[in-house]
PDB file of N, CA and C in Angstrom:
ATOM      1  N   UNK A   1      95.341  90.433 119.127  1.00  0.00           N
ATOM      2  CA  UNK A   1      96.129  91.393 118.403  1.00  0.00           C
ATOM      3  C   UNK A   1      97.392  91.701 119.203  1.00  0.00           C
ATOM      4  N   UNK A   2      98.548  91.672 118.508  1.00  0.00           N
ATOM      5  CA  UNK A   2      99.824  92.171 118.922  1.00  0.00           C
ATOM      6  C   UNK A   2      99.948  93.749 119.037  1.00  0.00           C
ATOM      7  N   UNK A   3     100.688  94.013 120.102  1.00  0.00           N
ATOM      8  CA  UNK A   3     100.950  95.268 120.017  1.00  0.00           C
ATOM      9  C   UNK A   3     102.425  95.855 120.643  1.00  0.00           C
ATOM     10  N   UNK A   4     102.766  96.845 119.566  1.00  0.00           N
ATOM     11  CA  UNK A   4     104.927  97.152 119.998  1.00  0.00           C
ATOM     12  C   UNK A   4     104.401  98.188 120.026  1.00  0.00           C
ATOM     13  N   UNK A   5     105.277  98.172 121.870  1.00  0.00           N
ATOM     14  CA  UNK A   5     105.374  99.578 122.199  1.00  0.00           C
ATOM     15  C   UNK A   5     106.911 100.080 122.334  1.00  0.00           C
ATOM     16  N   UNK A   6     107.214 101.127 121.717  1.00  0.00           N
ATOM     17  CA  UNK A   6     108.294 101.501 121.651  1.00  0.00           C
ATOM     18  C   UNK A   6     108.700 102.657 122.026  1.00  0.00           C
ATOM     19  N   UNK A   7     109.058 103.002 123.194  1.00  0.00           N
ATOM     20  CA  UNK A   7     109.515 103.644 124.127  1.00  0.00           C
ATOM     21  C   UNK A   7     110.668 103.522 124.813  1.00  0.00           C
ATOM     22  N   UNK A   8     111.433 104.573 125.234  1.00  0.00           N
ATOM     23  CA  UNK A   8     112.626 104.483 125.721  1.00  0.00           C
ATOM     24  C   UNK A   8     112.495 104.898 127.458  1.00  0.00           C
ATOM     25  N   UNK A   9     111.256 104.876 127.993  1.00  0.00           N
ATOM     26  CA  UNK A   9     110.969 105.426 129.393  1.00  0.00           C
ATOM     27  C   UNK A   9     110.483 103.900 129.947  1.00  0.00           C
ATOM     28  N   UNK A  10     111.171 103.131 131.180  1.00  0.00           N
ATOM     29  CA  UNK A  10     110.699 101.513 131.625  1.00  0.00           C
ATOM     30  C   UNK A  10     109.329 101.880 132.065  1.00  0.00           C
ATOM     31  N   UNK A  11     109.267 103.082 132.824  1.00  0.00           N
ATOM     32  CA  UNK A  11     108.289 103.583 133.350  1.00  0.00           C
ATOM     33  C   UNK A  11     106.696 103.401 132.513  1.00  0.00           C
ATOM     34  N   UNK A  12     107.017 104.190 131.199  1.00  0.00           N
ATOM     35  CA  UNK A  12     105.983 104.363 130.346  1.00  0.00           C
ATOM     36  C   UNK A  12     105.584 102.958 129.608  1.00  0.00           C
ATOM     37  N   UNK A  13     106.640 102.368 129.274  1.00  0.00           N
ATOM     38  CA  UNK A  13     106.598 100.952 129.342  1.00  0.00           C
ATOM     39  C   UNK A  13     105.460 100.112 129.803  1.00  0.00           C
ATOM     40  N   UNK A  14     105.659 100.057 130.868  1.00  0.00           N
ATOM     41  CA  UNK A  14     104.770  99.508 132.268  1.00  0.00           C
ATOM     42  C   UNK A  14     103.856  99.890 132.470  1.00  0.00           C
ATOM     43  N   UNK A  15     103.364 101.170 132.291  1.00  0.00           N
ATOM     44  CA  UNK A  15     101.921 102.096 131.834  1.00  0.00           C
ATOM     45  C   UNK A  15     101.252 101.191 130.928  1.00  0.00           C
ATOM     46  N   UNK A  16     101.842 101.540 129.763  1.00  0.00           N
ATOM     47  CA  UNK A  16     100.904 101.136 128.583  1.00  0.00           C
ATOM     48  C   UNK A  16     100.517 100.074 128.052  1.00  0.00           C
ATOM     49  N   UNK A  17     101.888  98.560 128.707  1.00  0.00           N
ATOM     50  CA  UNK A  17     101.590  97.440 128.722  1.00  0.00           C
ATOM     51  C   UNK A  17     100.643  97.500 129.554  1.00  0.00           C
ATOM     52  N   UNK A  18     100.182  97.669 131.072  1.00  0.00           N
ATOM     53  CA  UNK A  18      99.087  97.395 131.718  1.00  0.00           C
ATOM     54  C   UNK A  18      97.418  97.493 131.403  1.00  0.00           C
ATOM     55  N   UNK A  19      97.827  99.211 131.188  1.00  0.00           N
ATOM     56  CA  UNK A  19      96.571  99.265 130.332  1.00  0.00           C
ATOM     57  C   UNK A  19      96.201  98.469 129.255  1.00  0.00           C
ATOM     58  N   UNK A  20      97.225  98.328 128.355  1.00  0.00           N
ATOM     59  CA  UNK A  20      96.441  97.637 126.904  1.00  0.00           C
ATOM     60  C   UNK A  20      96.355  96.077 127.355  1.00  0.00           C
ATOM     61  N   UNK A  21      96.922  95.525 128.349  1.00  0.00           N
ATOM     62  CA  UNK A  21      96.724  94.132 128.826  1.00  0.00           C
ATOM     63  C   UNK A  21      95.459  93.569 129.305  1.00  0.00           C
ATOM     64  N   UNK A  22      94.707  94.760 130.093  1.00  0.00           N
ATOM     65  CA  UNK A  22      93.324  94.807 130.811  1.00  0.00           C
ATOM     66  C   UNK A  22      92.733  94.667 129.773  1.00  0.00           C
ATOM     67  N   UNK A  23      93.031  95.288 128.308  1.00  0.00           N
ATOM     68  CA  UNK A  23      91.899  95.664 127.204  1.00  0.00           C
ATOM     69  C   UNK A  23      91.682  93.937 127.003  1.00  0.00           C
ATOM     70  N   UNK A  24      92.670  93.018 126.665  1.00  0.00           N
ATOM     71  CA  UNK A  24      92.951  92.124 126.011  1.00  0.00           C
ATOM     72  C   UNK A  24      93.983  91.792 124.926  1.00  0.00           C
ATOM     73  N   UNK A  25      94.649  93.259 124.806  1.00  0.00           N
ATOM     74  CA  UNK A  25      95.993  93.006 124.095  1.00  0.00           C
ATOM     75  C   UNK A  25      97.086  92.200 124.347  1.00  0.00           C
ATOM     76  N   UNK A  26      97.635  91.894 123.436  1.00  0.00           N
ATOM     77  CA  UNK A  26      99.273  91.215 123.874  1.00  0.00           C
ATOM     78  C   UNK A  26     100.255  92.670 123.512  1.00  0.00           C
ATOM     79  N   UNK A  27     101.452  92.389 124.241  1.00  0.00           N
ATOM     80  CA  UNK A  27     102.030  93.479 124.011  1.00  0.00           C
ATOM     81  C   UNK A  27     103.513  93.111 123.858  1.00  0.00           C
ATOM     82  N   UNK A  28     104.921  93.634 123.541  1.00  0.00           N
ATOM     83  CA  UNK A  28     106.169  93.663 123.411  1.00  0.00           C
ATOM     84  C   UNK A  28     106.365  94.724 123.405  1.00  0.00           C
ATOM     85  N   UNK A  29     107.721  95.187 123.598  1.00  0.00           N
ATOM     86  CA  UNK A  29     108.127  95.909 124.236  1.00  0.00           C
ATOM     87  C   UNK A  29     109.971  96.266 123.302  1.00  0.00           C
ATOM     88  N   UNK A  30     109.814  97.772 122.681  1.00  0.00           N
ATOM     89  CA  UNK A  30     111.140  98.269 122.480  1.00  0.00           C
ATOM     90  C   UNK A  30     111.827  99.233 123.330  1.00  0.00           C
ATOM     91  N   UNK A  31     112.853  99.383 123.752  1.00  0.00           N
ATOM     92  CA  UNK A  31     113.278 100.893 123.851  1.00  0.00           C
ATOM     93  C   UNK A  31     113.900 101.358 122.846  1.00  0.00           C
ATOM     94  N   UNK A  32     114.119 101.241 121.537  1.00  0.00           N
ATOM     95  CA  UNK A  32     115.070 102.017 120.468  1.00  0.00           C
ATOM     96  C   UNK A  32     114.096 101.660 119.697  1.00  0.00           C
ATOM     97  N   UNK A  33     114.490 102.240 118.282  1.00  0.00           N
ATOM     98  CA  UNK A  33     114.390 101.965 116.949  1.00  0.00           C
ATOM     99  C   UNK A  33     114.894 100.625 116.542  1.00  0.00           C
ATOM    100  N   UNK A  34     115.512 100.644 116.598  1.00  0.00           N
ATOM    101  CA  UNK A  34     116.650  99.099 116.344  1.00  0.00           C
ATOM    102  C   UNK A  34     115.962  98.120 117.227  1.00  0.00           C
ATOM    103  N   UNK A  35     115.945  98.011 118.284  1.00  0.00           N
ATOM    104  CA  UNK A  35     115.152  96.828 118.270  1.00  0.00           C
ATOM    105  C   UNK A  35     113.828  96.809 118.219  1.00  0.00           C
ATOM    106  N   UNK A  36     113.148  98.006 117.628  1.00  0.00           N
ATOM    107  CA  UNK A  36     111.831  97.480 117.054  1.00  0.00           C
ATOM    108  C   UNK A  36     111.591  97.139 115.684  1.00  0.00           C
ATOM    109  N   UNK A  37     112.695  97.516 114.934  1.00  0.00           N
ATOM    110  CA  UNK A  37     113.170  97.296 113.584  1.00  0.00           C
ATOM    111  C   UNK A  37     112.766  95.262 113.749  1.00  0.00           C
ATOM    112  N   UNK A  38     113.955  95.309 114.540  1.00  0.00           N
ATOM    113  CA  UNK A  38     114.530  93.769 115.082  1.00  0.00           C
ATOM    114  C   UNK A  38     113.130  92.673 114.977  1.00  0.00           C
ATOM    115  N   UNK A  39     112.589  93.553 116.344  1.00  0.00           N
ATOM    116  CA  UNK A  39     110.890  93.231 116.789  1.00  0.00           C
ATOM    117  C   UNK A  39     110.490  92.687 115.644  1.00  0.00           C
ATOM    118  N   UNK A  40     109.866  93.650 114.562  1.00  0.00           N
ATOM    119  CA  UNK A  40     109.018  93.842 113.682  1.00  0.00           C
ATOM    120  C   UNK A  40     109.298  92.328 112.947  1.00  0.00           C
ATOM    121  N   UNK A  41     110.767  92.700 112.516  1.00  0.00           N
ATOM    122  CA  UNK A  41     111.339  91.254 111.605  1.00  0.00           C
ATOM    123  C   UNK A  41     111.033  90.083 111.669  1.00  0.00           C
ATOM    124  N   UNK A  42     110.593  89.618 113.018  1.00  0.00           N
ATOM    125  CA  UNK A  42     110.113  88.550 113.941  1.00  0.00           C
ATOM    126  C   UNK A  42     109.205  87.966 114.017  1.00  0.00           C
ATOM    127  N   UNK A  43     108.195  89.164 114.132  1.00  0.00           N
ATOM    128  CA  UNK A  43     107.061  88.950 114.981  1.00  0.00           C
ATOM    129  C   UNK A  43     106.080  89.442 113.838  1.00  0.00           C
ATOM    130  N   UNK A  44     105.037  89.476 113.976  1.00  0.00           N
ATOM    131  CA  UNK A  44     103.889  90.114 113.121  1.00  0.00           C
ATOM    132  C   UNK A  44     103.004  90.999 114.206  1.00  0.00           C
ATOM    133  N   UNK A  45     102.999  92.181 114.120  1.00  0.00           N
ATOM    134  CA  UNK A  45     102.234  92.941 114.864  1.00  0.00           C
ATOM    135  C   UNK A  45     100.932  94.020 114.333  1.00  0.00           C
TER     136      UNK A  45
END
């Protein structure tokens, strides 16, 4: 399972990719709206 995290903190970022990585998630990564808009268009999450 894909998962967009969209956050504007690199910090929090890096949190939540880690954690959900251990689970077995895949993850990507926004800081705005716009490029998760972008993301979304792309990708299937």
């Amino acid at each position: 399972m894909n998962i967009l995290i969209v956050e504007d903190d690199k910090q929090v970022i890096s949190t939540i990719t880690q954690i959900l990585e251990r689970l077995g998630y895949q993850t990507d990564a926004a800081e705005t709206g716009e490029d998760a808009v972008k993301k979304v268009k792309e990708k299937r999450f």
